[in-house]
Protein backbone atom coordinates (compact mmCIF):
# COMPACT_ATOMS: atom_id res chain seq x y z
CA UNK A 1 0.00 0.00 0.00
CA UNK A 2 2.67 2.94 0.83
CA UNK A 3 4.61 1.83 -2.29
CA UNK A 4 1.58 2.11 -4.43
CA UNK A 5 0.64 5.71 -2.06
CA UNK A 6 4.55 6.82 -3.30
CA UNK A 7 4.35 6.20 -6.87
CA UNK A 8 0.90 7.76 -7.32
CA UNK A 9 2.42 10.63 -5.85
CA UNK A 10 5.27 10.33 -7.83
CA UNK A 11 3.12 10.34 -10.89
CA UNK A 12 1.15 13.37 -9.70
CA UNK A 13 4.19 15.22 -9.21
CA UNK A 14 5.10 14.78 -13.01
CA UNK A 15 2.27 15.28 -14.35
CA UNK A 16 1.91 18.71 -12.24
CA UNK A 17 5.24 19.70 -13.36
CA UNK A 18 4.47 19.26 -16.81
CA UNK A 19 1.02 21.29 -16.70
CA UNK A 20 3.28 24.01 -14.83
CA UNK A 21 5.69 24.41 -17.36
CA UNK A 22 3.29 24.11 -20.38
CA UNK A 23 2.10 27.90 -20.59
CA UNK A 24 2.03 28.93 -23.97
CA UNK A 25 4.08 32.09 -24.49
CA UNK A 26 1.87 33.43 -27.23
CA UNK A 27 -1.07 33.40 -25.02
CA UNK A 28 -1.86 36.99 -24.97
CA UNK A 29 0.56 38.20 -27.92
CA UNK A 30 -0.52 39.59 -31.18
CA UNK A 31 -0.98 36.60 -34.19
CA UNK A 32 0.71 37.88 -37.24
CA UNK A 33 -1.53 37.84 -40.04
CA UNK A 34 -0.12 35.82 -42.60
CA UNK A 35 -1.26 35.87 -46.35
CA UNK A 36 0.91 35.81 -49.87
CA UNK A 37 3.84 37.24 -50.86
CA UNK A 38 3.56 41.27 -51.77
CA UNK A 39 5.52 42.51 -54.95
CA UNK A 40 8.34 44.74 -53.44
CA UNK A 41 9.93 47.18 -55.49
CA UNK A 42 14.03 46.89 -55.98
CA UNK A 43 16.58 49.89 -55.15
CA UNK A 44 16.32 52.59 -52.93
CA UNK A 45 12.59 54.01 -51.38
CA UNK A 46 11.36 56.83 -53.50
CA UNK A 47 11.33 59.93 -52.04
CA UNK A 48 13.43 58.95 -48.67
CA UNK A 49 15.01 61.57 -47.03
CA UNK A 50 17.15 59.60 -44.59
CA UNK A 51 18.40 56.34 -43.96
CA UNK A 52 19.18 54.75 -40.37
CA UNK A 53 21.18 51.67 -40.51
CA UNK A 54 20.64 48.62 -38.50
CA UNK A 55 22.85 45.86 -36.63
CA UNK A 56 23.30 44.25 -33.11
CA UNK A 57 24.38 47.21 -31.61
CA UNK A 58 21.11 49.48 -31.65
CA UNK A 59 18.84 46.52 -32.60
CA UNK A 60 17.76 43.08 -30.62
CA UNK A 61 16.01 40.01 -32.72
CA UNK A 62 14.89 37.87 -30.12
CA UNK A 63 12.61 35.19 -29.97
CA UNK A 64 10.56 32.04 -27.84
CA UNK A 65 9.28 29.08 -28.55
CA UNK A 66 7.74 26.23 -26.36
CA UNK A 67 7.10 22.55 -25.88
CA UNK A 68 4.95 21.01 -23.73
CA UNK A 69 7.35 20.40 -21.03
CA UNK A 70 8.46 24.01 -21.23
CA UNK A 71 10.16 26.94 -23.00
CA UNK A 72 12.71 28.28 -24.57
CA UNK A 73 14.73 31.87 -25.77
CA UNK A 74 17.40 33.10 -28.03
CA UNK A 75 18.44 35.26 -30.02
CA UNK A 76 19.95 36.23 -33.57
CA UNK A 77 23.37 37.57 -33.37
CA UNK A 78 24.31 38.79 -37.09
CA UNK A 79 22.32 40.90 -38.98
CA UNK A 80 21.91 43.92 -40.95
CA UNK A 81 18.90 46.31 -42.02
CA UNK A 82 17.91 50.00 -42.24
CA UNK A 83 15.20 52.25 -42.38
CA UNK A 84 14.33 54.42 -45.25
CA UNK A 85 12.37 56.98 -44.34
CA UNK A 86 10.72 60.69 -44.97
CA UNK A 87 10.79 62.79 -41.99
CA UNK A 88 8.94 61.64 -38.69
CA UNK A 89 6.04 59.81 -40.62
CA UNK A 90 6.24 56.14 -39.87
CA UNK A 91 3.90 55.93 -42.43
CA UNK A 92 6.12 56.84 -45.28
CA UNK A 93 9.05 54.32 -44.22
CA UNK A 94 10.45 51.05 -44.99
CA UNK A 95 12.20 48.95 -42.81
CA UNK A 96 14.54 45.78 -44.36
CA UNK A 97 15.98 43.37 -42.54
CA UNK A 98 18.55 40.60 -43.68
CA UNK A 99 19.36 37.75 -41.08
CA UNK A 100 21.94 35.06 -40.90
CA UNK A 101 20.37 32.37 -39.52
CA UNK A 102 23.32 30.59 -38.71
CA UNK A 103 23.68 33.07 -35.90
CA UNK A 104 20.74 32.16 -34.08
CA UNK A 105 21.40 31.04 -30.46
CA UNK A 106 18.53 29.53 -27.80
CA UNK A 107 19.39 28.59 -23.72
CA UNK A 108 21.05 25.54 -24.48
CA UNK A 109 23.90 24.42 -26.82
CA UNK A 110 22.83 21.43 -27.59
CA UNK A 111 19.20 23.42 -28.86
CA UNK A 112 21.15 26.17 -30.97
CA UNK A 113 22.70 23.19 -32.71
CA UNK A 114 19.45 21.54 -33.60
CA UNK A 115 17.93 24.68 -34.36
CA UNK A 116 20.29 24.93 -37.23
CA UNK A 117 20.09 21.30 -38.64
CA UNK A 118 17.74 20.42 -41.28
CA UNK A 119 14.35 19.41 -38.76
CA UNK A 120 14.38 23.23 -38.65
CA UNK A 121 16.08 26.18 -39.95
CA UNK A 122 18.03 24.45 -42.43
CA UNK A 123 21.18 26.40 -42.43
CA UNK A 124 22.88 24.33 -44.76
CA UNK A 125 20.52 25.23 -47.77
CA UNK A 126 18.94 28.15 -46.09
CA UNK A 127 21.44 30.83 -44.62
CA UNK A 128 19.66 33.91 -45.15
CA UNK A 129 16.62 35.22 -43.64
CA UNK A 130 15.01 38.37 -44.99
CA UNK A 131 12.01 40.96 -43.69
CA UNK A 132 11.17 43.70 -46.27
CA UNK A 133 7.95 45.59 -45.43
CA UNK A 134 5.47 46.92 -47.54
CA UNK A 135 3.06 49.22 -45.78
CA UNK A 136 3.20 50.86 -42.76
CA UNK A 137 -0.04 52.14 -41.33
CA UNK A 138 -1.15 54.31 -38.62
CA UNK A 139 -3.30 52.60 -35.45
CA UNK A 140 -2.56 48.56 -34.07
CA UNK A 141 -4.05 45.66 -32.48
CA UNK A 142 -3.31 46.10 -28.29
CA UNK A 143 -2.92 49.32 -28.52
CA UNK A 144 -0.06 49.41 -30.81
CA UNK A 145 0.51 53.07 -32.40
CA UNK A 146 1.47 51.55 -36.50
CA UNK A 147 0.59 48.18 -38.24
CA UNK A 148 3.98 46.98 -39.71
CA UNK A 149 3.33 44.43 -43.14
CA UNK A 150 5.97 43.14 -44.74
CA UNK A 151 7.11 39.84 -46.56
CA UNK A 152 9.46 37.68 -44.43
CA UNK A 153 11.82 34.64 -46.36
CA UNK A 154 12.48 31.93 -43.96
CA UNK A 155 13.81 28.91 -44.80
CA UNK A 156 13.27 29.15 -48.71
CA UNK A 157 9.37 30.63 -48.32
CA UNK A 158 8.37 33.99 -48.87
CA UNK A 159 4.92 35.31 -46.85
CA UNK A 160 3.43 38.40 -46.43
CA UNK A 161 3.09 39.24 -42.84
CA UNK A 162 0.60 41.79 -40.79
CA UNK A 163 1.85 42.88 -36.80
CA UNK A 164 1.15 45.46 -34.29
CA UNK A 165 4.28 47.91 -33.57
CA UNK A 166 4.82 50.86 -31.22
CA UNK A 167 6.95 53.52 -33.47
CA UNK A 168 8.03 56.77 -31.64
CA UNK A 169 10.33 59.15 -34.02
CA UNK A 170 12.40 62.04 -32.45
CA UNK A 171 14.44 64.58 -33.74
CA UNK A 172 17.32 62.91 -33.23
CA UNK A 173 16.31 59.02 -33.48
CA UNK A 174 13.61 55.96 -34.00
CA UNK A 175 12.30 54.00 -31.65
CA UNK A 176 10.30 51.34 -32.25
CA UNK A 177 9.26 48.20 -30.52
CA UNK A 178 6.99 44.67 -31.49
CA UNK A 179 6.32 41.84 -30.02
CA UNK A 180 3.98 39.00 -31.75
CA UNK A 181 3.86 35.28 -32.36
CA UNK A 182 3.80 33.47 -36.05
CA UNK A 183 3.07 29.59 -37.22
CA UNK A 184 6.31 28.21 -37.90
CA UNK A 185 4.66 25.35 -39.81
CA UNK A 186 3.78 28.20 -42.64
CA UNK A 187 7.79 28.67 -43.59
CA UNK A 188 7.91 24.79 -43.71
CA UNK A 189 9.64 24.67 -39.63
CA UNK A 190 7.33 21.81 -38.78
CA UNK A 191 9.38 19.32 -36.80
CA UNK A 192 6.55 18.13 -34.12
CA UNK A 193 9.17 16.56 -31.34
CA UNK A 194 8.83 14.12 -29.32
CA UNK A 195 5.47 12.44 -29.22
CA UNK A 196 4.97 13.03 -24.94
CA UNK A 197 6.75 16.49 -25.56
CA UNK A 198 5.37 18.15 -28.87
CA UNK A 199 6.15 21.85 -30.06
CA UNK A 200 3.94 24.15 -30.12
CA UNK A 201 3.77 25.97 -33.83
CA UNK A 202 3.80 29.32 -32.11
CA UNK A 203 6.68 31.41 -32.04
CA UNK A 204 7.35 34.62 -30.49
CA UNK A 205 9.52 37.08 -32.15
CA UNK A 206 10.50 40.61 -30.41
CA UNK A 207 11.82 43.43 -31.99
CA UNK A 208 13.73 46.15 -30.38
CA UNK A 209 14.80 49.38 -32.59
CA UNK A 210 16.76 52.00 -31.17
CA UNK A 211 18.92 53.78 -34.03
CA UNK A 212 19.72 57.16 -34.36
CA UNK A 213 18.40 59.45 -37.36
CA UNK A 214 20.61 59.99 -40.37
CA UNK A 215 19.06 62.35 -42.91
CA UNK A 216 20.95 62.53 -46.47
């Protein structure tokens, strides 16, 4: 009897851990709207005044994922990006992004090296990763003051994506912050895991902008 007593509380005790540390980290986060690939227009952005220029040091990629057992963060260490722009309307800007992939890094080595292999990001065929938007309104889901859309290439697949943003431009810089989750199954990342520890689809990426102004 106080064996069977110790390994039903054993087995309680796992099974509460693993409800504990299943919290999705999208819940609550903005969904990126997803839809198909927008035609982007090649060379410099008509009528741009000034052009900021983005990299690790003003700029943080970051992102989370989760499993059932629990979560995980990283990062993307090498990139480079800038935003075009005309003056202090957001509205009139475009902001392009271009990622090595092979610099992403999560909370444990022997993740960032799996990360990298073919079950997800591919590396090998798939180095680059790419964010060009296409529109930039005014107004956002959670109170968000712009809408940011833009097509993002991950992984060989090109989609048209739709997330909240706070922008805030100054005289002498741009700030501007997201934070929003996407289906990794839509950019063909669809390894599922292990069958008693699946991955969620939902990702979290956060951006962090902080660059100053440079007008031509």
């Amino acid at each position: 009897m106080r064996t069977a007593m110790i390994t039903g509380f054993a087995a309680i005790t796992v099974v509460s851990m693993a409800v504990a540390g299943c919290k999705n980290p999208a819940k609550g986060k903005a969904e990126a709207k997803t839809s198909e690939a927008q035609p982007v227009k090649e060379g410099p952005l008509a009528g741009a005044t000034e052009t900021a220029i983005l990299n690790p040091t003003n700029t943080k990629l970051e992102w989370k994922g989760s499993k059932v057992t629990g979560s995980h963060i990283g990062t993307f260490g090498k990139f480079s990006g800038s935003i075009e722009g005309q003056g202090a309307d957001a509205t009139k800007a475009r902001i392009t992004v271009d990622i090595d992939v092979g610099s992403i890094t999560s909370d444990q080595d022997k993740l960032t090296g799996h990360l990298k292999s073919a079950q997800f990001f591919d590396v090998a065929n798939h180095p680059k990763a790419k964010f060009v938007s296409t529109a930039i309104t005014a107004g956002g889901d959670k109170g968000a003051s712009h809408t940011i859309t833009g097509n993002l290439t991950l992984r060989g697949v090109t989609k048209s994506i739709s997330f909240p943003a706070t922008i805030k431009i100054t005289d002498s810089d741009v700030h501007a912050k997201a934070e929003f989750w996407i289906d990794r199954n839509q950019w063909g990342v669809s390894f599922k895991g292990m069958k008693n520890d699946l991955i969620r689809k939902e990702v979290v990426l956060k951006l962090d902008v902080k660059v100053a102004r440079a007008k031509k």
